[in-house]
C-alpha atoms as a PDB file:
ATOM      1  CA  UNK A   1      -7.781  19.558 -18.961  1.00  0.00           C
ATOM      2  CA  UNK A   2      -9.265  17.654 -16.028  1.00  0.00           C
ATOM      3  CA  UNK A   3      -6.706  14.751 -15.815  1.00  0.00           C
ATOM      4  CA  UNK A   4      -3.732  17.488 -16.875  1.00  0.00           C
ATOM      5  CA  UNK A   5      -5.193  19.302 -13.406  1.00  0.00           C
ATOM      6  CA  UNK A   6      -5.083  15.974 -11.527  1.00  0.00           C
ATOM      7  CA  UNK A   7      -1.722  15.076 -12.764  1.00  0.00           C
ATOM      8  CA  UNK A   8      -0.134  18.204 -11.454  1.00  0.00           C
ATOM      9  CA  UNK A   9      -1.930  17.832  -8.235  1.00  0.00           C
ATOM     10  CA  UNK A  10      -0.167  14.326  -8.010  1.00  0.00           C
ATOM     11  CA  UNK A  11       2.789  15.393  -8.686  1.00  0.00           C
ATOM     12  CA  UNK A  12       2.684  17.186  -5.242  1.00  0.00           C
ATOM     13  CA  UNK A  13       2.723  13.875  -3.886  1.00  0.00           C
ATOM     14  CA  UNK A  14       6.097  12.871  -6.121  1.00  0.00           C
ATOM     15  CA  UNK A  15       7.891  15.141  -3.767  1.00  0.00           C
ATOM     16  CA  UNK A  16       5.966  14.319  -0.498  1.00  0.00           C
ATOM     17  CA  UNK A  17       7.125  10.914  -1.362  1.00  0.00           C
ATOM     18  CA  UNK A  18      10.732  11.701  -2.175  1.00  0.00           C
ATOM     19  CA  UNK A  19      11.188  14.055   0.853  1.00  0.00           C
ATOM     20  CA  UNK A  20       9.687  11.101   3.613  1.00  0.00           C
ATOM     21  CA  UNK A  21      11.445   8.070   2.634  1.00  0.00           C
ATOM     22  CA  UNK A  22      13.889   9.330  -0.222  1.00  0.00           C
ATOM     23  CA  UNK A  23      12.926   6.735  -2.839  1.00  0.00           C
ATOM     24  CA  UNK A  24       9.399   6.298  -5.236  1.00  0.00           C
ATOM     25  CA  UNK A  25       9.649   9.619  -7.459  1.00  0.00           C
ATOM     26  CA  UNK A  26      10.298   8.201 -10.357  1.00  0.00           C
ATOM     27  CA  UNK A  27       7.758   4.498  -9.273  1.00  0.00           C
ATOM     28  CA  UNK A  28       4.958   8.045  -9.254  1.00  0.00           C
ATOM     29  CA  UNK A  29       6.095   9.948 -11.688  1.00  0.00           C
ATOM     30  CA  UNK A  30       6.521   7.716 -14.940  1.00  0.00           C
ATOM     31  CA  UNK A  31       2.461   6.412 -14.388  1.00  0.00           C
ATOM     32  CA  UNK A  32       1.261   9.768 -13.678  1.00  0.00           C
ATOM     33  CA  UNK A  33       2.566  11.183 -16.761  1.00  0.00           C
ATOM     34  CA  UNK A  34       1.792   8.088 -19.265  1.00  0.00           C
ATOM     35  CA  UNK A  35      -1.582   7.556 -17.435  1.00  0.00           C
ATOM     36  CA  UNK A  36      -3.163  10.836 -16.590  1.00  0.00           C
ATOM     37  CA  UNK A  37      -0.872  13.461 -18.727  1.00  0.00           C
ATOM     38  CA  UNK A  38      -0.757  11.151 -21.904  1.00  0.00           C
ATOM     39  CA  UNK A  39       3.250  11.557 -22.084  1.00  0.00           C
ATOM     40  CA  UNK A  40       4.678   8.822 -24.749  1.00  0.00           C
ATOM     41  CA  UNK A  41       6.571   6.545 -22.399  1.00  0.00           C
ATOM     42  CA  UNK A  42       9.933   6.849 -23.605  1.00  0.00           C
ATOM     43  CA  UNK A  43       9.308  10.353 -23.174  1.00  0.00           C
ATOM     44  CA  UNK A  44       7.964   9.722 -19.682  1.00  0.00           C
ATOM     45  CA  UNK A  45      10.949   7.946 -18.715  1.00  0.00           C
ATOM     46  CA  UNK A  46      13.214  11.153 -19.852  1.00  0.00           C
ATOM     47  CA  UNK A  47      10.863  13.584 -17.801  1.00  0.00           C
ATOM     48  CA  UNK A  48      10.829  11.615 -15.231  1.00  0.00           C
ATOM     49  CA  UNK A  49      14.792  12.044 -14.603  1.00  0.00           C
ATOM     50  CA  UNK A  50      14.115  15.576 -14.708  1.00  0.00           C
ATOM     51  CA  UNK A  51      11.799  16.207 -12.411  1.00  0.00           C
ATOM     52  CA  UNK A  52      13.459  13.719  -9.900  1.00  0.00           C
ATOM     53  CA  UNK A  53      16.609  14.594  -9.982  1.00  0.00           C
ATOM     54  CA  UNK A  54      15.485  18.319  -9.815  1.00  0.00           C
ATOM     55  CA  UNK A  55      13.730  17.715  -6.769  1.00  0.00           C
ATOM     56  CA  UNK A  56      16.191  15.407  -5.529  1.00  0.00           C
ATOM     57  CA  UNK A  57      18.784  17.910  -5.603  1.00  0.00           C
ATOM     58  CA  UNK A  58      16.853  20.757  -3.801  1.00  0.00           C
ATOM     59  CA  UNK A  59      15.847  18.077  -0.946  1.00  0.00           C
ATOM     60  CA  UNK A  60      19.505  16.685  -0.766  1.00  0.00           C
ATOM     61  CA  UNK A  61      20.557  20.336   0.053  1.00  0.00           C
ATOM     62  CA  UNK A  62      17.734  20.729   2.727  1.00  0.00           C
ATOM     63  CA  UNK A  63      19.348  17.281   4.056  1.00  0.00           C
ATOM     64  CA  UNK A  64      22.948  18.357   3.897  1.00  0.00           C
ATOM     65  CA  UNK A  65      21.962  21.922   6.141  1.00  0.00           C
ATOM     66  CA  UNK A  66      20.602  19.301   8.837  1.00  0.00           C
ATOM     67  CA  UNK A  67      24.212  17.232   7.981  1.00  0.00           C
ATOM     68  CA  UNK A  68      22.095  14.428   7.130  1.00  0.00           C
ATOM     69  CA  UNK A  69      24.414  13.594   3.835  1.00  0.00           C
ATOM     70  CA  UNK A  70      27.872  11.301   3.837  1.00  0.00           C
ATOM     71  CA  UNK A  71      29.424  12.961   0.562  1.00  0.00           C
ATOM     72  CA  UNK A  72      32.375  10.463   0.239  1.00  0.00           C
ATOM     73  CA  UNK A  73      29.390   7.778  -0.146  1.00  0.00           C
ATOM     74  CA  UNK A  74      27.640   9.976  -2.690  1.00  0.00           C
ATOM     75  CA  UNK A  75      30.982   9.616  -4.551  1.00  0.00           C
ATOM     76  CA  UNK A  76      31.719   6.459  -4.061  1.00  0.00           C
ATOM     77  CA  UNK A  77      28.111   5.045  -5.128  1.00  0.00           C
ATOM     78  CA  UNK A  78      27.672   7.909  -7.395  1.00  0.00           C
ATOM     79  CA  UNK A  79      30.368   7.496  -9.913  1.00  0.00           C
ATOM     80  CA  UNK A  80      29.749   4.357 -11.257  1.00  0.00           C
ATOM     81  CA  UNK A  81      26.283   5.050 -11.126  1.00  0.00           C
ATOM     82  CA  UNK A  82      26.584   8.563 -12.868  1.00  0.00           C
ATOM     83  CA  UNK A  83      28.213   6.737 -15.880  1.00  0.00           C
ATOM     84  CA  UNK A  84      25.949   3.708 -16.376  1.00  0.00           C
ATOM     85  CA  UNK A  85      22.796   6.103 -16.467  1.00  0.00           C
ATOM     86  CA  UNK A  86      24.361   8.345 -18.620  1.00  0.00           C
ATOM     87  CA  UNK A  87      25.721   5.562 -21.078  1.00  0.00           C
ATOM     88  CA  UNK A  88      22.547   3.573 -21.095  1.00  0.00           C
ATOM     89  CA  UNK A  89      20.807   7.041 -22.200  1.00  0.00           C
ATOM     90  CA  UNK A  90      22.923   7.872 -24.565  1.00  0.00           C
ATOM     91  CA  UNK A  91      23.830   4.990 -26.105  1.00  0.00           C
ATOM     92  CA  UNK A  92      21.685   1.959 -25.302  1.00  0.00           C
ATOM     93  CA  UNK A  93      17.771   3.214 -25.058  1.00  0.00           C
ATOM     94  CA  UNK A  94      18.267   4.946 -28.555  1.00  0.00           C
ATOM     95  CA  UNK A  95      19.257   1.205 -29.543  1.00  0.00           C
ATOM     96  CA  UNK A  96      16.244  -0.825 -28.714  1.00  0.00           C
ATOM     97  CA  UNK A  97      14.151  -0.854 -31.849  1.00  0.00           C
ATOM     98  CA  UNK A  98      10.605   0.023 -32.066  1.00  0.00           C
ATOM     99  CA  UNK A  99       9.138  -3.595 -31.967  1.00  0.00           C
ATOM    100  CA  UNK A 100      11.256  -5.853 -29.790  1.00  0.00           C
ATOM    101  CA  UNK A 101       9.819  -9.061 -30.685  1.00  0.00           C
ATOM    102  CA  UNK A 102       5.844 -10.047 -31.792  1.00  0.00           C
ATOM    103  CA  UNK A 103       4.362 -13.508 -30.100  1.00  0.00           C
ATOM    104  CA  UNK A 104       1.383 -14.168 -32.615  1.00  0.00           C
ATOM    105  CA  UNK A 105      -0.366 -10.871 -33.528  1.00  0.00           C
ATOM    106  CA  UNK A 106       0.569  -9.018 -30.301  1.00  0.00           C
ATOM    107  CA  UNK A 107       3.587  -6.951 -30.795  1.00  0.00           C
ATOM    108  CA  UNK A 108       5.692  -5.817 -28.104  1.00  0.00           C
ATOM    109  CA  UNK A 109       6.782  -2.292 -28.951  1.00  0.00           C
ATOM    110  CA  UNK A 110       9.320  -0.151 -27.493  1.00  0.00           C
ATOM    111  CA  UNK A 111       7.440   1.613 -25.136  1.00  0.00           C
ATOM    112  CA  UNK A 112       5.655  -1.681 -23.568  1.00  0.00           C
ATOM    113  CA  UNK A 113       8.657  -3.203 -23.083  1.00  0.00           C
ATOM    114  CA  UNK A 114       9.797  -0.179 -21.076  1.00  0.00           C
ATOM    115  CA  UNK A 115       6.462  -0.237 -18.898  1.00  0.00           C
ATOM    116  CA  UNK A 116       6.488  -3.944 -18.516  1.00  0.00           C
ATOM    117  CA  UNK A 117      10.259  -3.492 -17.474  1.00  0.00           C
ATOM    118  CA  UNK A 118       9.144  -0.699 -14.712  1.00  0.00           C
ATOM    119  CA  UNK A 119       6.211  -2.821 -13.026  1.00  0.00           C
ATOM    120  CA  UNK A 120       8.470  -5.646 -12.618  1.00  0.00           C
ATOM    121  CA  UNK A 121      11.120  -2.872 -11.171  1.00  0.00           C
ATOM    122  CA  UNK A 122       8.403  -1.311  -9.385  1.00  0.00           C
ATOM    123  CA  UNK A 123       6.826  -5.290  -7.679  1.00  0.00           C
ATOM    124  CA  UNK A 124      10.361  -5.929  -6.806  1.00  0.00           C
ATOM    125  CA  UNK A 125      10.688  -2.781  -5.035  1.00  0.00           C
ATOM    126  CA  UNK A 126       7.447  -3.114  -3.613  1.00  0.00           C
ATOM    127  CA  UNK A 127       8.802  -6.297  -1.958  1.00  0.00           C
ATOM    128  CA  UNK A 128      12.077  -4.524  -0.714  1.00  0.00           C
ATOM    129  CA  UNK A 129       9.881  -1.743   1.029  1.00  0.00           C
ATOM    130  CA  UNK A 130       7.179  -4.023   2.399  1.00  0.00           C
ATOM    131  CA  UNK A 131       9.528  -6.768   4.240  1.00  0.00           C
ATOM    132  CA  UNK A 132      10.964  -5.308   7.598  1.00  0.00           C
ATOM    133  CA  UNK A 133      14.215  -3.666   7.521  1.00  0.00           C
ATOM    134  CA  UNK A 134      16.090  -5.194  10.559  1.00  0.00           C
ATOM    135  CA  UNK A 135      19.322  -2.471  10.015  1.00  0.00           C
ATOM    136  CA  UNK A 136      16.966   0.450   9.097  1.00  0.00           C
ATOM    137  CA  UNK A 137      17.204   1.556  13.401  1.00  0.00           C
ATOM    138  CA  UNK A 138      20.882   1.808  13.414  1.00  0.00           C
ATOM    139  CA  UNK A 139      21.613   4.763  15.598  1.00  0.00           C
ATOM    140  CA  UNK A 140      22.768   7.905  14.051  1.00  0.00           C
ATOM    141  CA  UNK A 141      26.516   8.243  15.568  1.00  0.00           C
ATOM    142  CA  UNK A 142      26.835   4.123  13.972  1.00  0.00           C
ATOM    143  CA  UNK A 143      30.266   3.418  12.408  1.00  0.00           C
ATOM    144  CA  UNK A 144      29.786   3.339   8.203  1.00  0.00           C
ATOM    145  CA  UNK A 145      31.506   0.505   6.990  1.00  0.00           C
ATOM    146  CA  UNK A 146      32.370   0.593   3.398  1.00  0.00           C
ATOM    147  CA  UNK A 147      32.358  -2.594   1.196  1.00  0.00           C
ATOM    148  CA  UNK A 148      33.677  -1.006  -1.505  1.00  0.00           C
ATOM    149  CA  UNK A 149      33.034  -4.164  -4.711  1.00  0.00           C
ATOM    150  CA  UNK A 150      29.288  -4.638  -3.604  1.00  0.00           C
ATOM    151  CA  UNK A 151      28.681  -0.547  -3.313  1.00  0.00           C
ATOM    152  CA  UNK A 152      30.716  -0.024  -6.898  1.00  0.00           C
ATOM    153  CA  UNK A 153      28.819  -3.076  -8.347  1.00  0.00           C
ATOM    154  CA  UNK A 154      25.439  -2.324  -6.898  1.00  0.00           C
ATOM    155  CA  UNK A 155      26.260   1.484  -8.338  1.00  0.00           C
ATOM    156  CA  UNK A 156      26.489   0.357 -11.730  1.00  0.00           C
ATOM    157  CA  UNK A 157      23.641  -1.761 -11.839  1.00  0.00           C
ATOM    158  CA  UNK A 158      21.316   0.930 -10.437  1.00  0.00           C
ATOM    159  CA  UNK A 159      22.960   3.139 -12.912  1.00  0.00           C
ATOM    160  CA  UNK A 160      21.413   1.331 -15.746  1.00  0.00           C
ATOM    161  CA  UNK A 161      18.369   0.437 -13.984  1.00  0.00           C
ATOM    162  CA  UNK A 162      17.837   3.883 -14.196  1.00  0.00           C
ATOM    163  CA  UNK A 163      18.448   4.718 -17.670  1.00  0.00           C
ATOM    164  CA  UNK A 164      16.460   2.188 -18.691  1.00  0.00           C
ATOM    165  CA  UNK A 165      13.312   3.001 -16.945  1.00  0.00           C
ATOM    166  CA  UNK A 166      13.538   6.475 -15.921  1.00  0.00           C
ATOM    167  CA  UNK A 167      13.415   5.546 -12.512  1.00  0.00           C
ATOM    168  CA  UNK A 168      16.055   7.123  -9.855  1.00  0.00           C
ATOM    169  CA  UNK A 169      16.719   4.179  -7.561  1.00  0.00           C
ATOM    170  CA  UNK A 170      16.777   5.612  -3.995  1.00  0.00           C
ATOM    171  CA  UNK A 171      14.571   2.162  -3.625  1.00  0.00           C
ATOM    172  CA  UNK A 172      17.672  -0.009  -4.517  1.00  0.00           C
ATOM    173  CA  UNK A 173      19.820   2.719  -3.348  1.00  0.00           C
ATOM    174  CA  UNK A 174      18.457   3.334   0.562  1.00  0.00           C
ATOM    175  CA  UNK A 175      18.856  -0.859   1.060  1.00  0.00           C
ATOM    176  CA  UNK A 176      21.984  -0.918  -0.529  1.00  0.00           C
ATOM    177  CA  UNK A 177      23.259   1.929   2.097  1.00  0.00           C
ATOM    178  CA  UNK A 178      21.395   0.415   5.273  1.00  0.00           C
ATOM    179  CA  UNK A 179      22.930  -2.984   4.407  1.00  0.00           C
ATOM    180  CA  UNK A 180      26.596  -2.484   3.158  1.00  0.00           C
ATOM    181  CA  UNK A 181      27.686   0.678   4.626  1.00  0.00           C
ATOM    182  CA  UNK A 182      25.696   0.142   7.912  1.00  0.00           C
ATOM    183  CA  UNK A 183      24.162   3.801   7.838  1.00  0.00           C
ATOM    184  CA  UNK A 184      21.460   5.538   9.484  1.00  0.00           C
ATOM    185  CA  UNK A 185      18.390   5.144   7.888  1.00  0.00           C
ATOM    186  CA  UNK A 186      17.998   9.044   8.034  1.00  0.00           C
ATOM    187  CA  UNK A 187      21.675   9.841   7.088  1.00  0.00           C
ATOM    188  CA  UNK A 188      20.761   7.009   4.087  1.00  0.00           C
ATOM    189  CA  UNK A 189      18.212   9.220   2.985  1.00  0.00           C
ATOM    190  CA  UNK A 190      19.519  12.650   2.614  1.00  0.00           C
ATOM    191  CA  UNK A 191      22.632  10.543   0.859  1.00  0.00           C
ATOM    192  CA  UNK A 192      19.998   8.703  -1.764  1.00  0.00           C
ATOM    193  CA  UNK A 193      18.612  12.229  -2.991  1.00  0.00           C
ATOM    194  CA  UNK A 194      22.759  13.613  -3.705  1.00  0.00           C
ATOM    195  CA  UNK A 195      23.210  10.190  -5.852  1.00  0.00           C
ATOM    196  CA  UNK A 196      19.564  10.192  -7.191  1.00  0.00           C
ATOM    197  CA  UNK A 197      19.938  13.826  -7.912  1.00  0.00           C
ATOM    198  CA  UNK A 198      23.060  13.702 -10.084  1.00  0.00           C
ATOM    199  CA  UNK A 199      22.502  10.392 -12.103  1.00  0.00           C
ATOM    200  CA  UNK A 200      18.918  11.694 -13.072  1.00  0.00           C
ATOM    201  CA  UNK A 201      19.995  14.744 -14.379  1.00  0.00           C
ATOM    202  CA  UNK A 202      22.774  13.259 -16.295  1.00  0.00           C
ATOM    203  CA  UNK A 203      20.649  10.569 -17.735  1.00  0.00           C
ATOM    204  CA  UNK A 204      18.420  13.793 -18.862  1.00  0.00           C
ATOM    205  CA  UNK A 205      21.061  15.051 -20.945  1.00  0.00           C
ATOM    206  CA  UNK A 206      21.916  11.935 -22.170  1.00  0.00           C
ATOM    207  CA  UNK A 207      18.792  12.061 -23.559  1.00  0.00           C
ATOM    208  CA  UNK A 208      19.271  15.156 -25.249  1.00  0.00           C
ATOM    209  CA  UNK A 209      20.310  14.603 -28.938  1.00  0.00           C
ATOM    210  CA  UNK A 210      18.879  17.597 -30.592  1.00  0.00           C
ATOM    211  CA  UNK A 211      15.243  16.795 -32.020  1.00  0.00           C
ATOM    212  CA  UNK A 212      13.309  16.356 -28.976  1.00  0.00           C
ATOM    213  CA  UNK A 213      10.488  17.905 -28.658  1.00  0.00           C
ATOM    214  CA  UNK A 214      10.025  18.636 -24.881  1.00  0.00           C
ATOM    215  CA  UNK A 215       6.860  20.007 -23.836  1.00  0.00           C
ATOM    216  CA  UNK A 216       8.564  22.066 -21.117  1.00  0.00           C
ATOM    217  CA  UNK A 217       5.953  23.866 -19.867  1.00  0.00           C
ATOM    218  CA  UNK A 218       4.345  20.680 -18.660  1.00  0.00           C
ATOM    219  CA  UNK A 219       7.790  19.722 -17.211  1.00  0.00           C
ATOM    220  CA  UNK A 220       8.400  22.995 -15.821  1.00  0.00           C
ATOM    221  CA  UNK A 221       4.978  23.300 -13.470  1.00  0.00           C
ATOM    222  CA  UNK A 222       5.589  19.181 -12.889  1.00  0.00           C
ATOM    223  CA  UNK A 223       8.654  19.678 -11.585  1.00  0.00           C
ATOM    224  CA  UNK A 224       8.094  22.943  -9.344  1.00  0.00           C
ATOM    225  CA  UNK A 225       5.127  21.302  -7.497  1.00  0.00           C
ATOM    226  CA  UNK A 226       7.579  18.250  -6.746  1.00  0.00           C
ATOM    227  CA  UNK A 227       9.952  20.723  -5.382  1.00  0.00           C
ATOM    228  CA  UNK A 228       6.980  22.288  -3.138  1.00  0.00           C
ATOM    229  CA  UNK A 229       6.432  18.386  -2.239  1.00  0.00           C
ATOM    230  CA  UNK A 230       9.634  17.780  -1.164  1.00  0.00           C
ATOM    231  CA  UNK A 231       9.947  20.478   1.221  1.00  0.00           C
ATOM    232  CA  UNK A 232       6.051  19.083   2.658  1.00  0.00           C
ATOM    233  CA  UNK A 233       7.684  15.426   2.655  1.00  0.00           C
ATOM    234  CA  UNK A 234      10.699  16.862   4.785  1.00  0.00           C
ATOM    235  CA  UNK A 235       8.339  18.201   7.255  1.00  0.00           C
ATOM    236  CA  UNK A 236       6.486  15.371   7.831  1.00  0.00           C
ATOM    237  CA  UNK A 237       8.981  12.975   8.494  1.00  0.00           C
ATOM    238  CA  UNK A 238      10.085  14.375  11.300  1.00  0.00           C
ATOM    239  CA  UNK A 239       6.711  13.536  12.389  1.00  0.00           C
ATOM    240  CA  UNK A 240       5.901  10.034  10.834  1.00  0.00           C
ATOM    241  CA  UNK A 241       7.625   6.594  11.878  1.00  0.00           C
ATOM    242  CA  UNK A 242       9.951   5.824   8.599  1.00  0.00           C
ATOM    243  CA  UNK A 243       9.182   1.960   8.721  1.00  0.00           C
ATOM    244  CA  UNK A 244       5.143   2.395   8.918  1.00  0.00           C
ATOM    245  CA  UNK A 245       5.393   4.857   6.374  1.00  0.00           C
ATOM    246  CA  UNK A 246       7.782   2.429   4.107  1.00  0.00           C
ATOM    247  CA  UNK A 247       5.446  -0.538   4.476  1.00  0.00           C
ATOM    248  CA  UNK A 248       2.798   1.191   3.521  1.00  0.00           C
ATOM    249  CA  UNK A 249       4.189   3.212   0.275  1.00  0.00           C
ATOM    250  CA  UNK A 250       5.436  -0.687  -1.135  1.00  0.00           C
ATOM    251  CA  UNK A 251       1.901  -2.215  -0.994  1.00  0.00           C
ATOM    252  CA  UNK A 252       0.873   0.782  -3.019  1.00  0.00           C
ATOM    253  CA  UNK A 253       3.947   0.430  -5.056  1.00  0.00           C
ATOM    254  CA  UNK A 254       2.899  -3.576  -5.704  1.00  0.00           C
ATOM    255  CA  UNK A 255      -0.810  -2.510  -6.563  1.00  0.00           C
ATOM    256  CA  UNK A 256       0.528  -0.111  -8.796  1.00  0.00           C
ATOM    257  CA  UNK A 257       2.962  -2.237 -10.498  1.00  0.00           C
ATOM    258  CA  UNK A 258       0.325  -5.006 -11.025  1.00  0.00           C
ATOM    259  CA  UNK A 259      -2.074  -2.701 -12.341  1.00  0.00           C
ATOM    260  CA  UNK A 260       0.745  -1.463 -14.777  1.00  0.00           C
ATOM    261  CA  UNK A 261       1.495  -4.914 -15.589  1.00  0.00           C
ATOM    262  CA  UNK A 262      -1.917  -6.221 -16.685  1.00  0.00           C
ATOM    263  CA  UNK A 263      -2.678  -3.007 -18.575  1.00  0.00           C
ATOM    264  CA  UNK A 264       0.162  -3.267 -20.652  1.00  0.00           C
ATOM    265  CA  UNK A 265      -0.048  -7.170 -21.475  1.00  0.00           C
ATOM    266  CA  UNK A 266      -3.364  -7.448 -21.737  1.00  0.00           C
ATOM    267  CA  UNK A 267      -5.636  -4.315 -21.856  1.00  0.00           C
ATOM    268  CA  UNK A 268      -3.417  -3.003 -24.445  1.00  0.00           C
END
């Protein structure tokens, strides 16, 4: 009851960090619910795109009121992206068998390939956020350019990223906006939770097939108290420097993907 308690209390913080630099919901959220809520992980990875791309959605609205959100890059990104979440789902997860492969007597199962997969996500994304952003100060009335191969390509592999790990990508997304379309770090944002919003619920369905078994009352309260966390998040960074606040979320993120990494390899 105790680490159900803490779990929802972190999940709070999901939001907080989804609403201040649009990115690390899902780096929070899949831990938190296989660590302190005892969620299988595959399962974890499905929740995960629920409650993100819930909470995404609610925050991308809250960004679009301020006009913080460039819809025709939400489509153009999003597309692609939409359909390589929802295909990996559907189609690909379902395939991976239960024990990928066994070195000596230490089997590598499903679900710690899916973990092991998500720290190394989560180190290189620690990397991304940690190393100064030298576009991330464009000013806000900055020309987007649009290159459309590297956005379309980048889409797709996000896309599956995402599927595979449960993870909604506003940390490969945000860079990939900054650096190819040129946009406002802020306007980047707000666009990240539209994209993040509609893969992740997509890739939820996709998960769908009919025998679940979906605690939703955990998912329900998880996902309200992200929603309350968003709208805190928002707040606040109106108040906090972005790049301080970035820097400091990825050496978190690296701990956290180390710790991940070590527990699943060798603690396991």
């Amino acid at each position: 009851m105790a680490a159900e308690v803490i779990g929802y209390i972190l999940a709070i913080f999901v939001g907080i960090s989804l609403g201040l630099i649009g990115s690390g919901g899902s780096i929070l959220t899949v831990p938190i619910l296989v660590y302190i809520m005892s969620v299988e992980p595959v399962m974890a990875t499905a929740y995960s795109l629920f409650v993100v791309g819930t909470t995404s959605i609610v925050g991308g609205v809250e960004n679009a009121l301020q006009k913080k959100v460039d819809f025709k890059t939400v489509f153009i990104f999003g597309l692609p992206s939409i359909a390589a979440v929802y295909l990996t789902r559907a189609f690909l997860v379902p395939l991976i068998p239960d024990v990928v492969f066994t070195i000596a007597d230490f089997q590598v199962t499903k679900s710690i390939a899916l973990m092991v997969l998500f720290a190394v996500v989560m180190i290189f994304a620690s990397i991304s956020m940690i190393r100064p952003c030298e576009n991330c100060n464009n000013s806000e009335d900055a020309k987007i350019e649009y290159n459309y191969p590297l956005i379309l390509l980048e889409g797709s592999l996000v896309g599956t990223l995402t599927g595979l790990v449960g993870a909604g990508g506003g940390f490969l997304i945000i860079p990939a906006l900054v650096l190819l379309a040129k946009m406002p770090m802020k306007l980047a944002v707000g666009t990240s939770l539209f994209i993040i919003a509609a893969k992740s619920l997509l890739g939820f369905i996709g998960d769908l097939q009919g025998n679940e078994v979906i605690n939703w009352t955990l998912l329900l309260i998880f996902t309200f108290l992200s929603v309350l966390g968003i709208f805190i998040g928002i707040f606040l960074s109106r108040k906090i420097q972005g790049s301080k606040l970035k820097t400091g979320f990825g050496w978190f993120v690296l701990i956290m993907g180390i710790y991940i990494l070590i527990k699943e390899l060798f603690l396991s």
